[in-house]
C-alpha atoms as a PDB file:
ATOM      1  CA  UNK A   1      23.006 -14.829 -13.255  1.00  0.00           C
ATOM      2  CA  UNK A   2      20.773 -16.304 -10.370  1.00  0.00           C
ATOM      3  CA  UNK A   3      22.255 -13.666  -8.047  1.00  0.00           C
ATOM      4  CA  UNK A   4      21.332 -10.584 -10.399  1.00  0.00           C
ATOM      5  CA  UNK A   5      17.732 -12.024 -10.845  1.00  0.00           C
ATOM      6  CA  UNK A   6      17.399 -12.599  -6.997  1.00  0.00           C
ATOM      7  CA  UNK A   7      18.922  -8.732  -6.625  1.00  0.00           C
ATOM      8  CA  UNK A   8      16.198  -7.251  -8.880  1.00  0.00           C
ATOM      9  CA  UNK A   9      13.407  -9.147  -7.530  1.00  0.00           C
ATOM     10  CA  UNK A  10      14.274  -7.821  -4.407  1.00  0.00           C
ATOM     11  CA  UNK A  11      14.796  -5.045  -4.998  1.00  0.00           C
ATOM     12  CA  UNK A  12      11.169  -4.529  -6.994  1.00  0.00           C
ATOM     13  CA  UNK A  13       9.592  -6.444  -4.220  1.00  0.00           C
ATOM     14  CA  UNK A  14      11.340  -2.993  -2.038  1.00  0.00           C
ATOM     15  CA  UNK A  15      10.062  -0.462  -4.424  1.00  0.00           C
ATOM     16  CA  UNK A  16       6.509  -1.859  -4.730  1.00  0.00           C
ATOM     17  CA  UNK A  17       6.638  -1.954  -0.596  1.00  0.00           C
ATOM     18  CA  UNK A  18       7.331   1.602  -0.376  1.00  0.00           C
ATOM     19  CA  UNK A  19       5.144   2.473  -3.415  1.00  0.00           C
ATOM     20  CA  UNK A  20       1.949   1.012  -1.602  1.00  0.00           C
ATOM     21  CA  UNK A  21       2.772   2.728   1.840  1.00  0.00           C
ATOM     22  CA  UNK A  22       3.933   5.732   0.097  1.00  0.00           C
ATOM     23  CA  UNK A  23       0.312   6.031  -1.723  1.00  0.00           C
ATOM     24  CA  UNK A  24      -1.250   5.619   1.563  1.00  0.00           C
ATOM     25  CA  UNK A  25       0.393   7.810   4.119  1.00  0.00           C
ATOM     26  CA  UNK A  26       0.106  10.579   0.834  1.00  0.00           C
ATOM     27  CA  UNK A  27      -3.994   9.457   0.320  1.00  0.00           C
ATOM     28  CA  UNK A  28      -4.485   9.826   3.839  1.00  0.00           C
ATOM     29  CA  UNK A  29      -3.285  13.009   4.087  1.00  0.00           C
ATOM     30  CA  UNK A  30      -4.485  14.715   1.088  1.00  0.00           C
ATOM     31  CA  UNK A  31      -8.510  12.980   1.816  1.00  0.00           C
ATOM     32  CA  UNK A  32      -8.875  15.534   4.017  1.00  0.00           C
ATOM     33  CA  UNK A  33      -8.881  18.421   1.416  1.00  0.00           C
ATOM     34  CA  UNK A  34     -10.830  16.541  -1.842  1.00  0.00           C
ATOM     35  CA  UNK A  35     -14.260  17.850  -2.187  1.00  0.00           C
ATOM     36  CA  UNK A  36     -16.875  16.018  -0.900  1.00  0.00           C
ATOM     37  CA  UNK A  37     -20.155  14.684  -1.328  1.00  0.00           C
ATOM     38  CA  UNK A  38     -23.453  12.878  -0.193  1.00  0.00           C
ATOM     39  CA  UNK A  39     -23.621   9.085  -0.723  1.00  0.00           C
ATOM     40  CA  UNK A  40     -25.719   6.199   0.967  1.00  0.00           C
ATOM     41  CA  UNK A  41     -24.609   3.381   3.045  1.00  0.00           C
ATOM     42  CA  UNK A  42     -25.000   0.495   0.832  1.00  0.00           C
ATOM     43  CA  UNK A  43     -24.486  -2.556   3.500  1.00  0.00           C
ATOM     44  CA  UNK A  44     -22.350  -2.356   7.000  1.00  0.00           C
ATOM     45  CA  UNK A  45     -20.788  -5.379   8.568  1.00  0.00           C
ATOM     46  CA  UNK A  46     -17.762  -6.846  10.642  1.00  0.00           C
ATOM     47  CA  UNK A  47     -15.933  -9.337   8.751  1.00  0.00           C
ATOM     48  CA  UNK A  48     -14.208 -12.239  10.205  1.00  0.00           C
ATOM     49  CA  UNK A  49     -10.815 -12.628   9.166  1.00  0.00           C
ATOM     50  CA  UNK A  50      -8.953 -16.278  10.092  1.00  0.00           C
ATOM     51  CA  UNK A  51      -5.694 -17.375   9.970  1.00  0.00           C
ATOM     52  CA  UNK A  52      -3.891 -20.555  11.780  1.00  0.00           C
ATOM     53  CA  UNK A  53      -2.932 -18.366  14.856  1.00  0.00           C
ATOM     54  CA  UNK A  54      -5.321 -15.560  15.111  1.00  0.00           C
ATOM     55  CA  UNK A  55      -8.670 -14.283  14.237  1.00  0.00           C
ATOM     56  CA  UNK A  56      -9.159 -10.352  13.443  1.00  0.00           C
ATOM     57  CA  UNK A  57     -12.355  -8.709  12.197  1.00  0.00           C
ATOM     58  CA  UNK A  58     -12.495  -5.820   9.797  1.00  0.00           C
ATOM     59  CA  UNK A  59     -15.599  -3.612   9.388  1.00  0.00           C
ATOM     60  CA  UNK A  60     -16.418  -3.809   5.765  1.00  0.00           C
ATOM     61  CA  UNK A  61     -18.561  -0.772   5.015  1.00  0.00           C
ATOM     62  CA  UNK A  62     -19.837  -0.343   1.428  1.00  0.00           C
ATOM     63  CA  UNK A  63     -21.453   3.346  -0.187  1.00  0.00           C
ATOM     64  CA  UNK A  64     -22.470   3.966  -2.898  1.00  0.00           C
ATOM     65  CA  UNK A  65     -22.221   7.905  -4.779  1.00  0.00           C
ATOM     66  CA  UNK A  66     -22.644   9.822  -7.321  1.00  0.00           C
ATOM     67  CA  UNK A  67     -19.765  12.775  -8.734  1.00  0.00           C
ATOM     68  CA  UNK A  68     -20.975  15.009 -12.229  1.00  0.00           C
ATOM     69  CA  UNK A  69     -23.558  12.251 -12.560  1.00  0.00           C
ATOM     70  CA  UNK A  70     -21.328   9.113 -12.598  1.00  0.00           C
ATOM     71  CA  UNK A  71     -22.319   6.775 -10.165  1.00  0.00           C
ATOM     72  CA  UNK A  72     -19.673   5.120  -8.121  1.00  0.00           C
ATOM     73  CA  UNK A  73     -19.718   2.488  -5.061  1.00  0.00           C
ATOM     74  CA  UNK A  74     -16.429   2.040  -2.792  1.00  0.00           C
ATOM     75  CA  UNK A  75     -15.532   0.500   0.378  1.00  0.00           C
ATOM     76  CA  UNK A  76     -12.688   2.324   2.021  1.00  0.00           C
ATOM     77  CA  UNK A  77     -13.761   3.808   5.521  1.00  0.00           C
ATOM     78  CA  UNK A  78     -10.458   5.369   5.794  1.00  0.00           C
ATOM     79  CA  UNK A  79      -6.473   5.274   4.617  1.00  0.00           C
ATOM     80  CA  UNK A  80      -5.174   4.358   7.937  1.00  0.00           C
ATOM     81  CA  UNK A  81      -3.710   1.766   7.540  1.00  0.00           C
ATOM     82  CA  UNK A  82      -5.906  -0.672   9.908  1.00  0.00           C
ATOM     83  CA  UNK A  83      -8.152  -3.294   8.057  1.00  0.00           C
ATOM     84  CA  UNK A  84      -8.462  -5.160  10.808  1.00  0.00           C
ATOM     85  CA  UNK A  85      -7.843  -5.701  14.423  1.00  0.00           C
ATOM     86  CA  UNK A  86     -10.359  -6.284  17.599  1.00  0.00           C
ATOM     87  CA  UNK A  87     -14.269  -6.815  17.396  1.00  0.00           C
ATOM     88  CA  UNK A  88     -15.247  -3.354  19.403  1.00  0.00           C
ATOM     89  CA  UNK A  89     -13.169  -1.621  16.828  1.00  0.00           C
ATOM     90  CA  UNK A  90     -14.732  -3.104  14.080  1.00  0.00           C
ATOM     91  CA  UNK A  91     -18.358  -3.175  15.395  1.00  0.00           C
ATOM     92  CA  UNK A  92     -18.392   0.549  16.637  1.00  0.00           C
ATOM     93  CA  UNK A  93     -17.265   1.378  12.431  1.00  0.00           C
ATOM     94  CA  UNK A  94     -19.858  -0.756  11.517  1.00  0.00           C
ATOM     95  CA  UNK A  95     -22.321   0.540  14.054  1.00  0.00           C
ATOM     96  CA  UNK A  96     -21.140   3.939  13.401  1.00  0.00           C
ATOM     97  CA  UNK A  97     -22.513   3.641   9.347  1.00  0.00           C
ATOM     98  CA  UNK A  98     -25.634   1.523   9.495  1.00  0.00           C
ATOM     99  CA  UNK A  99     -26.944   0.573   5.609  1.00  0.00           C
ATOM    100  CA  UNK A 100     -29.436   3.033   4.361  1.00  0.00           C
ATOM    101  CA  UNK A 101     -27.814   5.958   6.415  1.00  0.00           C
ATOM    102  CA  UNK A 102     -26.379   8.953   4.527  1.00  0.00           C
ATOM    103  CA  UNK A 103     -22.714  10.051   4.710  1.00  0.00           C
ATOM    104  CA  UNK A 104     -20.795  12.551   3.136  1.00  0.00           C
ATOM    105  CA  UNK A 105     -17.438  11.461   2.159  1.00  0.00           C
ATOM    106  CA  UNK A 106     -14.497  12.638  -0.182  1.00  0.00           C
ATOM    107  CA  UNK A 107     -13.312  11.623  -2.975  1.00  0.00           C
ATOM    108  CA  UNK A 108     -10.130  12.379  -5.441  1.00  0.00           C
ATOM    109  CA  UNK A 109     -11.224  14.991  -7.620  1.00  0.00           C
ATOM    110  CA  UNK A 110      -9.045  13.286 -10.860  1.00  0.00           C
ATOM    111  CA  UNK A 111     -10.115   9.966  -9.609  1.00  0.00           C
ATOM    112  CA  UNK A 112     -13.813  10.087  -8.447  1.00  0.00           C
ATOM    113  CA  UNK A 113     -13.588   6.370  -7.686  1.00  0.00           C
ATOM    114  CA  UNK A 114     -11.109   6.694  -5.080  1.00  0.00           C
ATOM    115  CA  UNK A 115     -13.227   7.978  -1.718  1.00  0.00           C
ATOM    116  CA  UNK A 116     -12.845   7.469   2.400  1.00  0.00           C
ATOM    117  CA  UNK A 117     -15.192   8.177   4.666  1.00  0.00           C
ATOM    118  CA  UNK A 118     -12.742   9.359   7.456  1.00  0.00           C
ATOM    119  CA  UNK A 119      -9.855  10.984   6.157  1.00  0.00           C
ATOM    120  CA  UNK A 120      -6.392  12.697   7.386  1.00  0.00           C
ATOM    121  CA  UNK A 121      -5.462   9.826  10.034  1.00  0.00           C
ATOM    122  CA  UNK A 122      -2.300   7.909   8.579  1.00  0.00           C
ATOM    123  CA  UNK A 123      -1.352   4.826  11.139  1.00  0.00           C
ATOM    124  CA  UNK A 124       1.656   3.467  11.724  1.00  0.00           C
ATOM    125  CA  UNK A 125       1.386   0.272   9.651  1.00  0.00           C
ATOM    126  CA  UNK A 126       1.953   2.578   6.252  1.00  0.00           C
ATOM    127  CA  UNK A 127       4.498   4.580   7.621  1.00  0.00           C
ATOM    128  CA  UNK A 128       6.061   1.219   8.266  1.00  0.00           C
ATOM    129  CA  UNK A 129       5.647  -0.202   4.854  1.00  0.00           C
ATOM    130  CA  UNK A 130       6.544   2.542   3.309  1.00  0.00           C
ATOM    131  CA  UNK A 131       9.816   3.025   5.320  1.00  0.00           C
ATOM    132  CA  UNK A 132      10.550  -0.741   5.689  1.00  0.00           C
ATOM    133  CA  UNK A 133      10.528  -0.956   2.104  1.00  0.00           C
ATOM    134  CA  UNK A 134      12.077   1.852   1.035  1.00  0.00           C
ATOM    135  CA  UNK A 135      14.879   0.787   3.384  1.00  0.00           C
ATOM    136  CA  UNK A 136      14.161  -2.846   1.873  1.00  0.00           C
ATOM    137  CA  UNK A 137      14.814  -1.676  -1.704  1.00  0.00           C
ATOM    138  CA  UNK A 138      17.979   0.534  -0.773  1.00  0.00           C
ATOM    139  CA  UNK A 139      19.472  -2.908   0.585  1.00  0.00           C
ATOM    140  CA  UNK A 140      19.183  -4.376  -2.684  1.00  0.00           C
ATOM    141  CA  UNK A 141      19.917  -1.915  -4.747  1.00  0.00           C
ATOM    142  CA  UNK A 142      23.396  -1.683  -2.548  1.00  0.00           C
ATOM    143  CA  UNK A 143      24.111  -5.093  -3.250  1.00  0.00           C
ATOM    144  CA  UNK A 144      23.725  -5.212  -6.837  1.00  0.00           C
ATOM    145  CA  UNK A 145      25.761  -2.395  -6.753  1.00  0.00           C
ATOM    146  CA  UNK A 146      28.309  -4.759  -5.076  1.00  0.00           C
ATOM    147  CA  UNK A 147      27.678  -7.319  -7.552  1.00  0.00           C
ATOM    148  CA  UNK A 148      28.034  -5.443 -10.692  1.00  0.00           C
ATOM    149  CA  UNK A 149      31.721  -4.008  -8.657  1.00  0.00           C
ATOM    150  CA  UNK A 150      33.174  -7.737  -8.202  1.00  0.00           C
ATOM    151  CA  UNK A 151      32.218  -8.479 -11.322  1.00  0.00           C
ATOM    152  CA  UNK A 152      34.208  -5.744 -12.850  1.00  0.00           C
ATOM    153  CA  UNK A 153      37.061  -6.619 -10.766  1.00  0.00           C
ATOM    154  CA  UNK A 154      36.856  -9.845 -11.687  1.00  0.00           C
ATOM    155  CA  UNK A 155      36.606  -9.314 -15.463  1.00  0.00           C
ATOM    156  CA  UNK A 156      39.834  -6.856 -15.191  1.00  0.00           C
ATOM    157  CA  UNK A 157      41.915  -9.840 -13.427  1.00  0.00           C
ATOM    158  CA  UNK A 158      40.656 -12.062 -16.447  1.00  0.00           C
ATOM    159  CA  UNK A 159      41.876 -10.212 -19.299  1.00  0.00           C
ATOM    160  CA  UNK A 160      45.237  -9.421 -18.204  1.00  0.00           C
ATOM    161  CA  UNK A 161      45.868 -13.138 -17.337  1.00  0.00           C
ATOM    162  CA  UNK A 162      44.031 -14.183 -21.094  1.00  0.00           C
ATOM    163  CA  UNK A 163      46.598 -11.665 -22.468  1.00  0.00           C
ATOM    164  CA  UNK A 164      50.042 -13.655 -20.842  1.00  0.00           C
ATOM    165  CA  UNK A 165      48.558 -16.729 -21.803  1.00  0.00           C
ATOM    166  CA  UNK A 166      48.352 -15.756 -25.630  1.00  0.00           C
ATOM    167  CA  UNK A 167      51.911 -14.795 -25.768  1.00  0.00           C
END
């Protein structure tokens, strides 16, 4: 029983994997084609991001807009896949959309709170998610296949042998 719960986990922790990159690489390449519209840049900064072997920063760029007179706010500069890496990168984003500032950005027309500011790049880390998991959750899904074989085999040796022993 542990083995089939371990199997499934897996294999969901595969699918959701894929899902996430999948939505990305997909987000970032449609962006490029959803309408668009003015907005204001509601605060621009480089965040500081710490672990126990590194520090990376990560511009974190807020907007606010407005679609059919709905107001929104969002904070995704772009799809790509890179939240954070080196301080020039992150200052010249943050730079690059001081607060107060307009911008026009796009936004999914059946889901005006989804937006980007810079849209059609896809980067490698969600083609890598998307593939590693896929590839993840075809692993699993092979070896509960596997599982679910052995254990027929094993129930066909059982009931022959139950079947001499009741004569």
């Amino acid at each position: 029983m542990m083995k089939w719960l371990m199997g499934l986990a897996l294999l969901g922790i595969g699918v959701a994997l894929a899902f996430a990159g999948g939505r990305m690489v997909y987000r970032s390449k449609v962006s490029k084609d959803w309408p668009t519209v003015q907005g204001t840049v509601v605060s621009s900064r480089v965040e500081t991001l710490r672990s126990k072997r590194a520090v990376s920063f990560r511009p974190d760029v807020s907007y606010r807009y407005e679609v059919n007179g709905v107001p929104y706010t969002s904070d995704t500069v772009a799809f790509d896949g890179h939240g954070a890496g080196g301080l020039a990168e992150a200052q010249a984003v943050s730079h690059h959309y001081t607060a107060g500032a307009p911008v026009t950005l796009h936004y999914e027309p059946e889901d005006p709170s989804v937006a980007c500011l810079q849209c059609g790049d896809t980067g490698l880390v969600n083609y890598v998610l998307a593939l590693g998991g896929a590839v993840f959750a075809l692993v699993a899904g092979w070896g509960l296949v596997e599982l679910a074989r052995t254990s027929l085999r094993e129930g066909k040796r059982a009931v022959p042998q139950m079947r001499a022993k009741a004569r």
